[in-house]
Protein backbone atom coordinates (compact mmCIF):
# COMPACT_ATOMS: atom_id res chain seq x y z
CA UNK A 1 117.91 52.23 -12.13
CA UNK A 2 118.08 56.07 -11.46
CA UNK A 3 120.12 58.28 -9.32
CA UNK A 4 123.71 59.36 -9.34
CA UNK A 5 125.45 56.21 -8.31
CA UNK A 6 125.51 53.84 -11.84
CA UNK A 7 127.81 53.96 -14.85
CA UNK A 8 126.54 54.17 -18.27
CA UNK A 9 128.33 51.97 -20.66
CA UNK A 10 127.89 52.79 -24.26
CA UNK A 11 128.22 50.13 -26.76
CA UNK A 12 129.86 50.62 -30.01
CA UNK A 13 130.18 47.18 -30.55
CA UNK A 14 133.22 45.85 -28.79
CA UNK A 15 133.05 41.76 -28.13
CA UNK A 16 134.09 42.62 -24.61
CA UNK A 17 130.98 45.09 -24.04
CA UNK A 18 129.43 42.84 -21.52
CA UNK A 19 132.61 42.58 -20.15
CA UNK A 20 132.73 46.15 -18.97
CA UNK A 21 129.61 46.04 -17.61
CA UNK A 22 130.50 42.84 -15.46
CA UNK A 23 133.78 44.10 -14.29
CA UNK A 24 131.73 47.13 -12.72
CA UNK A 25 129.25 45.30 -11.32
CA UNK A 26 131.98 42.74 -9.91
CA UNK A 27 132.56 46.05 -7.53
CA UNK A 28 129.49 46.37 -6.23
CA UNK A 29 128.63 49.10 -8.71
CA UNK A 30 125.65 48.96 -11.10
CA UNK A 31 125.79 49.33 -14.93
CA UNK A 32 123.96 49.28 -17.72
CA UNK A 33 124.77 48.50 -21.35
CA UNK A 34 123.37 51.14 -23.85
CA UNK A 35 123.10 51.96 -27.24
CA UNK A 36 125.74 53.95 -28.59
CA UNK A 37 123.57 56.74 -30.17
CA UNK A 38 121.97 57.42 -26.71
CA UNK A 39 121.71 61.16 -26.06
CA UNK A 40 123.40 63.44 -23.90
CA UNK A 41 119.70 64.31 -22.97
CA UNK A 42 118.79 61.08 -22.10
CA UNK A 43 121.65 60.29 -19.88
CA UNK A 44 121.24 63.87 -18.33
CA UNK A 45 117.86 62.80 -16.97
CA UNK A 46 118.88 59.63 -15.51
CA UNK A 47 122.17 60.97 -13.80
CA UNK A 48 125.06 58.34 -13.78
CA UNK A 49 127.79 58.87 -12.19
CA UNK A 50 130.00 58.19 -14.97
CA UNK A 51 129.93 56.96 -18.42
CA UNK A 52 132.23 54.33 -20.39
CA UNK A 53 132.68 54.22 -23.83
CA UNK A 54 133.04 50.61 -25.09
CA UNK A 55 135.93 49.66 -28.08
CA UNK A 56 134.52 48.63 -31.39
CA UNK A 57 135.17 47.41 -34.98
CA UNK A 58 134.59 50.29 -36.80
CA UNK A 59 137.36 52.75 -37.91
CA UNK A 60 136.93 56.42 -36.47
CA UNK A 61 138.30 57.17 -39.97
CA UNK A 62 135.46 55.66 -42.28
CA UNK A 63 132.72 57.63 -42.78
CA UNK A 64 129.41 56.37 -41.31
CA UNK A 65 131.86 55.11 -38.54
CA UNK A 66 129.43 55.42 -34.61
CA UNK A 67 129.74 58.59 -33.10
CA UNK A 68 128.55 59.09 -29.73
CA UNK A 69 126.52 62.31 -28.71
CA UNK A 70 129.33 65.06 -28.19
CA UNK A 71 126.89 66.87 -25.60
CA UNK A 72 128.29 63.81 -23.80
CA UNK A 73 131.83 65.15 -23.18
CA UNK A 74 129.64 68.36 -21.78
CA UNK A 75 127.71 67.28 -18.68
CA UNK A 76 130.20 67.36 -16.03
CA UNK A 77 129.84 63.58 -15.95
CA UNK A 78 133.32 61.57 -15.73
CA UNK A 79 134.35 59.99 -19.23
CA UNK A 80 136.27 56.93 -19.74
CA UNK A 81 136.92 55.90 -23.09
CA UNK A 82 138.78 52.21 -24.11
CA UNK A 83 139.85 51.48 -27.45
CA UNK A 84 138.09 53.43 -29.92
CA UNK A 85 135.86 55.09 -27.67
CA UNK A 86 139.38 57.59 -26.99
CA UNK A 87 139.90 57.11 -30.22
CA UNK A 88 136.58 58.61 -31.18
CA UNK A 89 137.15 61.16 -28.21
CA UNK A 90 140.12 62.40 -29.76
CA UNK A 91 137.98 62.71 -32.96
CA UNK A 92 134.80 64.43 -31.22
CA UNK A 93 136.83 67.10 -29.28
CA UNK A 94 139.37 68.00 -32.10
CA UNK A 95 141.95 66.04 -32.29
CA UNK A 96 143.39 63.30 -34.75
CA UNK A 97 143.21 60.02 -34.94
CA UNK A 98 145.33 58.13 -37.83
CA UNK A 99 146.11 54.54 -38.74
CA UNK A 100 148.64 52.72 -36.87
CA UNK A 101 152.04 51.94 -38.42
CA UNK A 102 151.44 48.69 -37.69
CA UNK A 103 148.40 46.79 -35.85
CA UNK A 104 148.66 45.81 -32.18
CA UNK A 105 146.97 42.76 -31.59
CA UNK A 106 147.09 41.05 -28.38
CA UNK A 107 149.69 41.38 -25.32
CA UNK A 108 151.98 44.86 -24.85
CA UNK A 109 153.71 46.25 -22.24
CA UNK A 110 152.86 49.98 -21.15
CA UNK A 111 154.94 52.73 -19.67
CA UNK A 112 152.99 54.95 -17.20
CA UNK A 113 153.86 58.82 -17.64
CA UNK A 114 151.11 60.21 -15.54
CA UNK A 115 150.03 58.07 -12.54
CA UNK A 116 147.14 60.31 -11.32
CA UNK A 117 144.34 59.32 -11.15
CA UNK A 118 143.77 55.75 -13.08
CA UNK A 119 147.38 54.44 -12.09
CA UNK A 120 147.78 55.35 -8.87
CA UNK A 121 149.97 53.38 -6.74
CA UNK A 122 150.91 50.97 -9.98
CA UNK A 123 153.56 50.16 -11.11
CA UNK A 124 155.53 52.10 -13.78
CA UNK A 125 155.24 49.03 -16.40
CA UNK A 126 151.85 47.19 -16.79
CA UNK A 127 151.28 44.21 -18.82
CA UNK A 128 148.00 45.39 -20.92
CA UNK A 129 145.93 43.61 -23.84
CA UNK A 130 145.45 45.65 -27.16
CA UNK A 131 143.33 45.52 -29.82
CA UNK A 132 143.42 48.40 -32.68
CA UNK A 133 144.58 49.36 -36.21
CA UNK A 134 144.26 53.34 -35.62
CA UNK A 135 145.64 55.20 -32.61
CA UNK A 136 145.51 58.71 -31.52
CA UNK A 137 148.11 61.00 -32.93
CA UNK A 138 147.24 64.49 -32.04
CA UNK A 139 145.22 64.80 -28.08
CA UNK A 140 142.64 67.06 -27.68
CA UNK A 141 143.35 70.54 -25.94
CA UNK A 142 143.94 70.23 -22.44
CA UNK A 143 145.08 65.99 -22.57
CA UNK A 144 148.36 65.28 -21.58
CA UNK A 145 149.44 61.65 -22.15
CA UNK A 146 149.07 59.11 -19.08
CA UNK A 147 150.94 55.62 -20.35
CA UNK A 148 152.42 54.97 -23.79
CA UNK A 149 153.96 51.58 -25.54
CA UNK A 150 156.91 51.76 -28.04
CA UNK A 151 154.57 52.11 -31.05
CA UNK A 152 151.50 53.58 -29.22
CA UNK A 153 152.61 57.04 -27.99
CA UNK A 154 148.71 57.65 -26.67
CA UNK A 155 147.97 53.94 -24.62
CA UNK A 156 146.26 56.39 -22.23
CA UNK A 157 145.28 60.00 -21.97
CA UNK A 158 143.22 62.38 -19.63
CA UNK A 159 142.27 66.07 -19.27
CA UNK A 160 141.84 65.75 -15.11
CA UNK A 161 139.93 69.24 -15.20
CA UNK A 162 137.39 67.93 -17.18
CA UNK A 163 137.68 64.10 -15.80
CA UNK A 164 137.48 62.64 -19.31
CA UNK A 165 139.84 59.93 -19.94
CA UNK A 166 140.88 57.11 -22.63
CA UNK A 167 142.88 53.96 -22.62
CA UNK A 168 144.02 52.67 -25.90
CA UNK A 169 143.81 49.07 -24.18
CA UNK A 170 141.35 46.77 -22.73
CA UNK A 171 141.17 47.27 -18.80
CA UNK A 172 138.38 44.79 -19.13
CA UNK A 173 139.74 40.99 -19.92
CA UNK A 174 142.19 39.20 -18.01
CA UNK A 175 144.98 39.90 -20.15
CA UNK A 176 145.52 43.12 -18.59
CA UNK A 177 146.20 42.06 -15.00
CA UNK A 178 145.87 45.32 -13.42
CA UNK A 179 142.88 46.23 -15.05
CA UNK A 180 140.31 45.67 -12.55
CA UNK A 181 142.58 48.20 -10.47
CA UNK A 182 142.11 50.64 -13.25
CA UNK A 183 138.58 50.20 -13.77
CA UNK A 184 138.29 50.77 -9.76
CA UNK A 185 140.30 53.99 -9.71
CA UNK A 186 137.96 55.22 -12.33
CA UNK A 187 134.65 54.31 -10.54
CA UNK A 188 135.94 55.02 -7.06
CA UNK A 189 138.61 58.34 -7.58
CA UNK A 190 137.15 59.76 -10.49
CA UNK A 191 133.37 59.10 -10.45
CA UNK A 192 133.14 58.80 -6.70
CA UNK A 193 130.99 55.89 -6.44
CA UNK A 194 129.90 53.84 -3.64
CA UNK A 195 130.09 49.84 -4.26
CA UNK A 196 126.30 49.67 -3.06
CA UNK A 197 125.41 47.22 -5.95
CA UNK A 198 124.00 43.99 -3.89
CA UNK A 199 121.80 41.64 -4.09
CA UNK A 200 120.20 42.36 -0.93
CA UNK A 201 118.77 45.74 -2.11
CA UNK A 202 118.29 44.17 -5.51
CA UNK A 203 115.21 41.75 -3.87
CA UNK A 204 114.18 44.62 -1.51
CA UNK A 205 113.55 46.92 -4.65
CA UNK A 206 112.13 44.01 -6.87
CA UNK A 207 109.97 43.17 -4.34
CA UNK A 208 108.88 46.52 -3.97
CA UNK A 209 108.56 46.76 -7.86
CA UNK A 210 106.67 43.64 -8.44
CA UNK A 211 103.82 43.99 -5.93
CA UNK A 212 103.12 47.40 -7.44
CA UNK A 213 102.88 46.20 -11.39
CA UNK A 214 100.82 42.54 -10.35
CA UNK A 215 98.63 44.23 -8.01
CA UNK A 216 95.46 41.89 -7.19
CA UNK A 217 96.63 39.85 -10.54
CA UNK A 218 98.21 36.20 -10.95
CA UNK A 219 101.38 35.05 -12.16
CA UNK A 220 102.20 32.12 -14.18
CA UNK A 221 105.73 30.91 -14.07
CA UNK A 222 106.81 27.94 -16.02
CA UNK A 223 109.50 25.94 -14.03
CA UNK A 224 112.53 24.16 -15.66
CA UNK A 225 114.23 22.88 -12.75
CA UNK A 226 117.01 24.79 -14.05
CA UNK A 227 118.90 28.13 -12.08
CA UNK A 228 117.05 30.73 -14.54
CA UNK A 229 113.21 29.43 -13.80
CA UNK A 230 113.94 28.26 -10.51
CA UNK A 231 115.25 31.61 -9.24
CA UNK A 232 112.66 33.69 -11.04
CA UNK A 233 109.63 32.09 -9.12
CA UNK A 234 111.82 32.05 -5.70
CA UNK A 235 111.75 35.74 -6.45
CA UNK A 236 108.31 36.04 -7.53
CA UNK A 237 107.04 33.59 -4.83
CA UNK A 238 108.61 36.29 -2.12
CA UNK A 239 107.00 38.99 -3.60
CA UNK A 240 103.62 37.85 -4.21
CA UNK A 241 103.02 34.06 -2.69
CA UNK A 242 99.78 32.77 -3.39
CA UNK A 243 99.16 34.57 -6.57
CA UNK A 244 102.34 32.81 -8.75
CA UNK A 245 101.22 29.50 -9.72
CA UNK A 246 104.14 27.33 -11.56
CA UNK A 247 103.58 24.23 -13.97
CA UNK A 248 106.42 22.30 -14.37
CA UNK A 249 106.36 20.07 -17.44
CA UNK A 250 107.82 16.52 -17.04
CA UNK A 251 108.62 15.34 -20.29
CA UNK A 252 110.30 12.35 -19.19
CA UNK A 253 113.70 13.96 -20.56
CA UNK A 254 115.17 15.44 -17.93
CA UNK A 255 118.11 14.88 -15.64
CA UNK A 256 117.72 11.62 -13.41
CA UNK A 257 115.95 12.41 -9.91
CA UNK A 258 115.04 16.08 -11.49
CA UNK A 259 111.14 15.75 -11.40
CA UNK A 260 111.21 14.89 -8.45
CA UNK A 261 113.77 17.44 -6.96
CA UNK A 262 111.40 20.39 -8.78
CA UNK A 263 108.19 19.19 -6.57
CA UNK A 264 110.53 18.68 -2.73
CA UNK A 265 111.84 21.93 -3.36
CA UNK A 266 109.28 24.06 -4.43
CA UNK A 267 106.21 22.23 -3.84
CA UNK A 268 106.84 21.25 -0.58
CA UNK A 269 109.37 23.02 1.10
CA UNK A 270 108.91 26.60 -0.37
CA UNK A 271 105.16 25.64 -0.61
CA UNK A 272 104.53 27.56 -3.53
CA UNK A 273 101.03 26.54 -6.02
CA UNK A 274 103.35 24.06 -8.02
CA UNK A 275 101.16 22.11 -10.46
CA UNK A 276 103.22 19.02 -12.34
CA UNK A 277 102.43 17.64 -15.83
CA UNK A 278 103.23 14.25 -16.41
CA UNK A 279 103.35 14.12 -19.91
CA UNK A 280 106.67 11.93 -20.54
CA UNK A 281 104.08 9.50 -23.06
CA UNK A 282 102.99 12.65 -24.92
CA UNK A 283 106.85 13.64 -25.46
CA UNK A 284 107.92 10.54 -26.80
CA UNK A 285 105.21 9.43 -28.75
CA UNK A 286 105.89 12.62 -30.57
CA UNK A 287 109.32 11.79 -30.93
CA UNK A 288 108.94 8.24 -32.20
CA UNK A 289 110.53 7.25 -35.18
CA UNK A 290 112.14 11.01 -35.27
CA UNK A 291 115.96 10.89 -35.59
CA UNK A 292 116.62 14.42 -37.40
CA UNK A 293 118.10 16.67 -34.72
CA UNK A 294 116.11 19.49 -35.77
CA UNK A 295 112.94 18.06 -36.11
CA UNK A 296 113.46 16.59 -32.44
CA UNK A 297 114.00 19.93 -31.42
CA UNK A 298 110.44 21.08 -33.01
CA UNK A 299 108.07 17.76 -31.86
CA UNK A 300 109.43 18.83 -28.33
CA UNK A 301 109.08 22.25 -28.60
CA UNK A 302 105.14 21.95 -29.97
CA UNK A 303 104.20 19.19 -27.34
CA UNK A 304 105.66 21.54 -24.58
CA UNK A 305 103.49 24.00 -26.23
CA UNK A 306 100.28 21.85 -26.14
CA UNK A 307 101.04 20.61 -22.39
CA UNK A 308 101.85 24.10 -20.81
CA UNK A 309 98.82 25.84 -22.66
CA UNK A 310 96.45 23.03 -21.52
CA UNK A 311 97.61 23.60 -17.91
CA UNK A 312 97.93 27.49 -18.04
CA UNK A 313 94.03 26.85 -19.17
CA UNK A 314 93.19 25.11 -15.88
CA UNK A 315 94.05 28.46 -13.63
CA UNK A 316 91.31 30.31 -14.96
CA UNK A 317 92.09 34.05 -15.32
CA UNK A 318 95.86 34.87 -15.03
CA UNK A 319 97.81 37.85 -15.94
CA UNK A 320 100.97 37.38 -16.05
CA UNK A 321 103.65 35.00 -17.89
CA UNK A 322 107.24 34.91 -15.65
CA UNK A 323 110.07 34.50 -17.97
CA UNK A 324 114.15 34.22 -17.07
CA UNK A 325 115.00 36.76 -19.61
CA UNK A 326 118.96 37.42 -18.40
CA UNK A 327 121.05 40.54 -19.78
CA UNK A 328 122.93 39.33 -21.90
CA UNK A 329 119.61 38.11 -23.98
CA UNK A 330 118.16 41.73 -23.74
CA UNK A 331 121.57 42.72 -25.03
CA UNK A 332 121.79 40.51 -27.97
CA UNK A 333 118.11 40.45 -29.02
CA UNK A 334 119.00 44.17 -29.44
CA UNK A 335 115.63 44.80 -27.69
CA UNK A 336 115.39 48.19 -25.77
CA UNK A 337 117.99 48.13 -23.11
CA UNK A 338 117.52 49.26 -19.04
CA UNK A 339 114.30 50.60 -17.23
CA UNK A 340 113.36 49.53 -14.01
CA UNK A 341 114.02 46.58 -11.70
CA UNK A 342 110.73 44.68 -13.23
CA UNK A 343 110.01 45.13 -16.69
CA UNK A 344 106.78 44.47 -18.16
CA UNK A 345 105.18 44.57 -21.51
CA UNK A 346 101.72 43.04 -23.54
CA UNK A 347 102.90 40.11 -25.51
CA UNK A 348 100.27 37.76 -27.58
CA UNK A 349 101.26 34.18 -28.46
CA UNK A 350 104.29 34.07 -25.90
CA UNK A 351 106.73 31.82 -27.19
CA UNK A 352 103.95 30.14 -29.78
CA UNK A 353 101.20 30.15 -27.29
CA UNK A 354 97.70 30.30 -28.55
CA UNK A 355 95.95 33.40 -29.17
CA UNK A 356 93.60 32.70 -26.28
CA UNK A 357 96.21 33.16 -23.66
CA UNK A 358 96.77 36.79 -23.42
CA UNK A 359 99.41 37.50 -21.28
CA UNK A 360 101.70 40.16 -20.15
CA UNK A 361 105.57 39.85 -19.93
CA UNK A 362 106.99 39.85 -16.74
CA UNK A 363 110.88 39.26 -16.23
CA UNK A 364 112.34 39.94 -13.00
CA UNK A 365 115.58 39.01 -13.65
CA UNK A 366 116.14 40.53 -17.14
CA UNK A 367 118.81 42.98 -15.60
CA UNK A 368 121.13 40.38 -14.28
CA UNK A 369 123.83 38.22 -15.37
CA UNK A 370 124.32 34.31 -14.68
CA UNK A 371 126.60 34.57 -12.10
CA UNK A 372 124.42 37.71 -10.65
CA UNK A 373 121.48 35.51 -10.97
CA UNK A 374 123.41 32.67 -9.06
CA UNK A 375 124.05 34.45 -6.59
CA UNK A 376 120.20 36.15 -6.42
CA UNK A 377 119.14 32.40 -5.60
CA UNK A 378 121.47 32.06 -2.65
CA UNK A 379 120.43 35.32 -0.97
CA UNK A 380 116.48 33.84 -1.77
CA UNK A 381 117.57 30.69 -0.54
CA UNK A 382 117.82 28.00 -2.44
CA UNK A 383 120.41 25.02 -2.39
CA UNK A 384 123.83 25.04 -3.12
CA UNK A 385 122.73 22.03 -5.70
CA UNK A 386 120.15 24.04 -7.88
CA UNK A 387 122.28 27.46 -7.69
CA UNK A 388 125.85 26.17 -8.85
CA UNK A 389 123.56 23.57 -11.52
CA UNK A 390 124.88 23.43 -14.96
CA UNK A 391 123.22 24.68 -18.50
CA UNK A 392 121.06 22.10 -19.80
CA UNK A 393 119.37 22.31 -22.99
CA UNK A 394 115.48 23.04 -23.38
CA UNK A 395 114.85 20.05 -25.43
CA UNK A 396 116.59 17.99 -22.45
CA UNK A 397 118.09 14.52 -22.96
CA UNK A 398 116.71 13.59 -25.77
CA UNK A 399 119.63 16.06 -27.85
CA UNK A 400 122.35 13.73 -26.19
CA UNK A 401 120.34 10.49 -27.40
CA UNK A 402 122.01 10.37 -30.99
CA UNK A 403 119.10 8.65 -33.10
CA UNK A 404 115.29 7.58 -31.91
CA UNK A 405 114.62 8.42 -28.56
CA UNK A 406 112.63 6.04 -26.61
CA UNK A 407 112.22 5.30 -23.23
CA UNK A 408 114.54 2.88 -22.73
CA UNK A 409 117.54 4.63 -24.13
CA UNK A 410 116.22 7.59 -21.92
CA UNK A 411 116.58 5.44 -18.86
CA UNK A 412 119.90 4.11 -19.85
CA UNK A 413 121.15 7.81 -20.31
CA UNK A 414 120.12 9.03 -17.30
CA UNK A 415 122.26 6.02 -15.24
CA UNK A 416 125.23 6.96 -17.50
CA UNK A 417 124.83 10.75 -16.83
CA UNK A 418 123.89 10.74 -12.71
CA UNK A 419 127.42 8.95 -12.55
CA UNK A 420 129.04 11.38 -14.56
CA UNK A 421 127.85 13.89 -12.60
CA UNK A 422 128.71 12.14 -9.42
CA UNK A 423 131.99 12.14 -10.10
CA UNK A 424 132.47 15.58 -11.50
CA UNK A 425 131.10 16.47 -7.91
CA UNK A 426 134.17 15.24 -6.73
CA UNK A 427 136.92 16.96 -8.94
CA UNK A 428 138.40 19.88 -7.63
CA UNK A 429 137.82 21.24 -10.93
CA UNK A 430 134.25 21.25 -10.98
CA UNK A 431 133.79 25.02 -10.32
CA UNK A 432 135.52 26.20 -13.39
CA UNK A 433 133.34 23.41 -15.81
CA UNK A 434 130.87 24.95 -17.84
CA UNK A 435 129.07 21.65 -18.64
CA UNK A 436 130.00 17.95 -18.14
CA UNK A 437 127.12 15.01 -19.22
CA UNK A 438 127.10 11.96 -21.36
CA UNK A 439 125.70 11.55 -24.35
CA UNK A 440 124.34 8.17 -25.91
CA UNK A 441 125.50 6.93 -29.13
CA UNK A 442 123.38 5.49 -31.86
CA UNK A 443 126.13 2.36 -31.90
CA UNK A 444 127.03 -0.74 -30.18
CA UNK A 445 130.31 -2.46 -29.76
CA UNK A 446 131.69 -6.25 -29.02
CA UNK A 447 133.19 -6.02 -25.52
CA UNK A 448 134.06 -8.43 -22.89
CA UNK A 449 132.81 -8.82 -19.29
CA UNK A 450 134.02 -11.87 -17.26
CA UNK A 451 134.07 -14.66 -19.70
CA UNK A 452 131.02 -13.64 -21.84
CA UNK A 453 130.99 -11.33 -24.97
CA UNK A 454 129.08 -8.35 -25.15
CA UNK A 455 127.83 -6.43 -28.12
CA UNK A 456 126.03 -3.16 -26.13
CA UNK A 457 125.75 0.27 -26.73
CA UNK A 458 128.76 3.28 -26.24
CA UNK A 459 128.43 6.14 -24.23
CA UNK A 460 130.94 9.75 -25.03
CA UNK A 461 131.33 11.95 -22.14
CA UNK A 462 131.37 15.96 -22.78
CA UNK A 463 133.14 18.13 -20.31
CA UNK A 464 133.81 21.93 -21.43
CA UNK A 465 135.29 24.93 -20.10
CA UNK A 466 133.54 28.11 -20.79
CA UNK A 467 132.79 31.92 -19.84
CA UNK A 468 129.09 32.30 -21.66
CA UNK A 469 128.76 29.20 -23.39
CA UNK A 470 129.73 31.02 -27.01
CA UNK A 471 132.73 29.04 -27.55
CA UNK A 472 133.73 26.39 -25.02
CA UNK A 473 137.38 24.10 -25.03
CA UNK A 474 137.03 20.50 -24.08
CA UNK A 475 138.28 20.39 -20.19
CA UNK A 476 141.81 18.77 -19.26
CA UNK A 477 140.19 17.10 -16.09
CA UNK A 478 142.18 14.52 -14.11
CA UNK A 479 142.89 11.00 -15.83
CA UNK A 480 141.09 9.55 -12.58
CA UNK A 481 138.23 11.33 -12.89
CA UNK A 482 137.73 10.13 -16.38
CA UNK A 483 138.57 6.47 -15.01
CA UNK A 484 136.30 5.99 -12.51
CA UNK A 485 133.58 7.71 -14.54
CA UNK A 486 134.34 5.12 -17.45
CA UNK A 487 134.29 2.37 -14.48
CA UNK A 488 131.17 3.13 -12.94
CA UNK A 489 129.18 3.38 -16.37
CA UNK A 490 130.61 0.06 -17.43
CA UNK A 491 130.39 -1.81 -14.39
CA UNK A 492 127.02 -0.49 -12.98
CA UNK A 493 124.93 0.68 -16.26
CA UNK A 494 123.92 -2.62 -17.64
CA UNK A 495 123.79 -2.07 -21.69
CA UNK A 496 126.59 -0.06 -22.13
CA UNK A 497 130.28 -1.57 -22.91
CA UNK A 498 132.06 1.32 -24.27
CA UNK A 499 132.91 5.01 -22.60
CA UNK A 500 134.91 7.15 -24.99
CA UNK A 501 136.07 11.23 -24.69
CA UNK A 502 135.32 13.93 -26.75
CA UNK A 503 137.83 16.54 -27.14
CA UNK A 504 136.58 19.05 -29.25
CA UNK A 505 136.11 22.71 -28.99
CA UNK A 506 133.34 24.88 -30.03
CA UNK A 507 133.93 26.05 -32.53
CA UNK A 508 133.91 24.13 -34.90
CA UNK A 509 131.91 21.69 -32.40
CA UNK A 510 128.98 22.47 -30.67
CA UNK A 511 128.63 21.47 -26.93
CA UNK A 512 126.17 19.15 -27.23
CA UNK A 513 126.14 16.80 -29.89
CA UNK A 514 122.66 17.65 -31.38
């Protein structure tokens, strides 16, 4: 992404980095995440409109603490800095910073001085969300102070001449209500940008971007039947057609109706080169007599291996592998951050392939978030039912089968699950649920149904709440949801006798159980 109409966020480190790169985005303004040691040189050439630096851990007092380039504060380019990125712009342009008399930590309330230009039109008290052990306690020449808290005299300062500003606060979480308005006021007033970040030009620029790296070449493009995969060959499928080819791998582990779902869609109705491995006996005669979670996790992993290389083998002479590489995994991996729409790179053994598959990288989606990505698939066109689809994990049901996995227990999960999901459906909650499945426990239980006795197997039901899937808290959903789901399973999924709720939160939990 080039030109004069992005803002470049520079990471020091904060836990709400991402955050301030999604709150921009969120109006229609693009951003990218970069390394806090990124020069003034380097952002000169690739002209943002603004910059934003992120909080952090580190103490602007320690030595070794992260110092951005101070060329920065030099290129005429708007400044915003939150937490200790004012702190360290106090530092940089000669003023002090010292330690706080006492740490603020969580909800304040803030008295605006100076209104112009980040509170405009606010009111004169804001509700804001701090986080800090230092604070500012000399300004730089030419900063006058723009809010302040009764033990924060700096909460926000600015030198308007210059258009370089800091907020001792986080504009960025939810804590501070109006801080989506103060984010905008800095992107719109102060950098002048135009909310031209859509998803429209996003696919007219990919397409653009992809046809000119694949050329005459083919594309491989593994399909999960999950949002990530699905959208990425959608994407690739518009750009190129004939020359993506997609194997989907059906290891008999997958949601109920799923296989079939992946080969309607794209096979028939997209009509895109879809090529399906039914290889559910390879799966579980690799997992028979396994019961260790991670070892599960590996005899999947190196039969998906073997079955994906054996097909990618049977197209001859292709180029490229697809993979749904989202930001936040560029971020994390710590892997070079931005570059173009399409990013692509030589990469042997991809993900454990064999060294006779040489193929090259290709992620089309590596600059987007979930939700961005979400909504990518709804502008390409795909159902309501894919798009809005929950995580599920690569190793597929057989994580939620506590114990051997065979196919029987697989078929009795995925009766238990579809009606989970059935009635999740219904709940007016559903949109704000990260995750809701059964799982199948390696126990059975006496039980009574009409005037026989049962001794049959207990299912647990997982529903979670959850921003990125990092920590998650088990959902409060309606008693009658839970009800009829614990109806349904008993009544209509002969085997089972016994539906009970967990309610823990990650952590200490993990989402699924294995």
């Amino acid at each position: 992404m080039q030109g004069h109409n992005w803002i470049a966020i520079l990471d020091f480190g904060s836990q709400y980095s991402q955050l301030i790169a999604r709150r921009v985005r969120e109006q229609r303004v693009y951003s990218e995440l970069l390394k806090f040691n990124t020069t003034a040189a380097e952002l000169a050439a690739r002209k943002p409109a603004g910059i934003i630096l992120s909080g952090g851990p580190a103490s602007v007092l320690d030595k070794g603490s992260p110092l951005c380039d101070p060329a920065i504060y030099d290129l005429g380019v708007p400044v915003l800095g939150i937490c200790y990125g004012q702190q360290m712009t106090a530092k940089l342009l000669n003023g002090a910073v010292k330690p706080g008399r006492e740490r603020e930590y969580g909800s304040a309330r803030v008295s605006v001085v100076e209104p112009s230009p980040l509170f405009r039109d606010m009111p004169s008290e804001l509700d804001v969300w701090m986080s800090h052990g230092d604070q500012v306690e000399r300004m730089p020449e030419g900063f006058s102070v723009m809010a302040r808290t009764e033990t924060c005299p700096v909460a926000a300062m600015g030198n308007p001449a210059r258009r370089i500003y800091g907020l001792q606060f986080h504009p960025e979480v939810v804590h501070t209500p109006q801080g989506t308005t103060i984010l905008s006021r800095f992107l719109f007033d102060v950098c002048k940008c135009r909310p031209d970040w859509e998803m429209a030009q996003f696919i007219k620029e990919s397409v653009v971007a992809i046809r000119e790296k694949v050329g005459e070449g083919h594309v491989l493009c593994g399909l999960s039947g999950g949002v990530d995969s699905s959208v990425v060959a959608a994407l690739l499928y518009r750009a190129i057609g004939k020359q993506l080819h997609c194997v989907f791998v059906d290891n008999g582990l997958c949601r109920a109706g799923e296989a079939k779902q992946v080969e309607e869609l794209f096979g028939k109705a997209f009509g895109v080169d879809l090529h399906v491995a039914h290889a559910q006996d390879q799966f579980l005669s690799a997992l028979k007599g396994v019961v260790e979670p991670e070892l599960k996790r590996k005899a999947i992993g190196k039969t998906f291996i073997d079955v994906f290389s054996e097909e990618a083998r049977k197209f001859g002479r292709v180029d490229y592998l697809a993979q749904g590489t989202l930001y936040p995994d560029v971020i994390e991996s710590a892997s070079p951050i931005g570059g173009p729409s399409v990013t692509i790179k030589s990469h042997h053994n991809v993900g454990g392939l064999p060294a006779d598959l040489k193929f090259k990288l290709i992620e089309p989606v590596r600059e987007l978030f979930k939700d961005e990505v979400r909504l990518l698939g709804r502008e390409l066109g795909l159902p309501d039912y894919l798009v809005n689809r929950q995580p599920f994990p690569g190793p597929g049901l057989a994580v939620r089968i506590l114990g051997e996995v065979t196919a029987e227990r697989v078929a009795l999960l995925q009766k238990a699950d579809i009606r989970v999901q059935e009635e999740m459906l219904k709940d007016p909650m559903y949109s704000k649920i990260w995750q809701s499945f059964a799982v199948l426990l390696p126990i059975q239980t006496v039980g009574v149904m009409g005037d026989s006795r049962t001794y049959e197997n207990v299912a647990a039901i997982r529903i979670v709440e959850s921003q990125d899937g990092m920590t998650a808290d088990w959902s409060r959903v309606a008693y009658d949801t839970l009800a009829r789901m614990s109806s349904r399973i008993i009544n209509e999924v002969s085997g089972i006798n016994r539906v009970v709720y967990d309610i823990s939160s990650k952590p200490p939990a993990t989402i699924e159980w294995e």
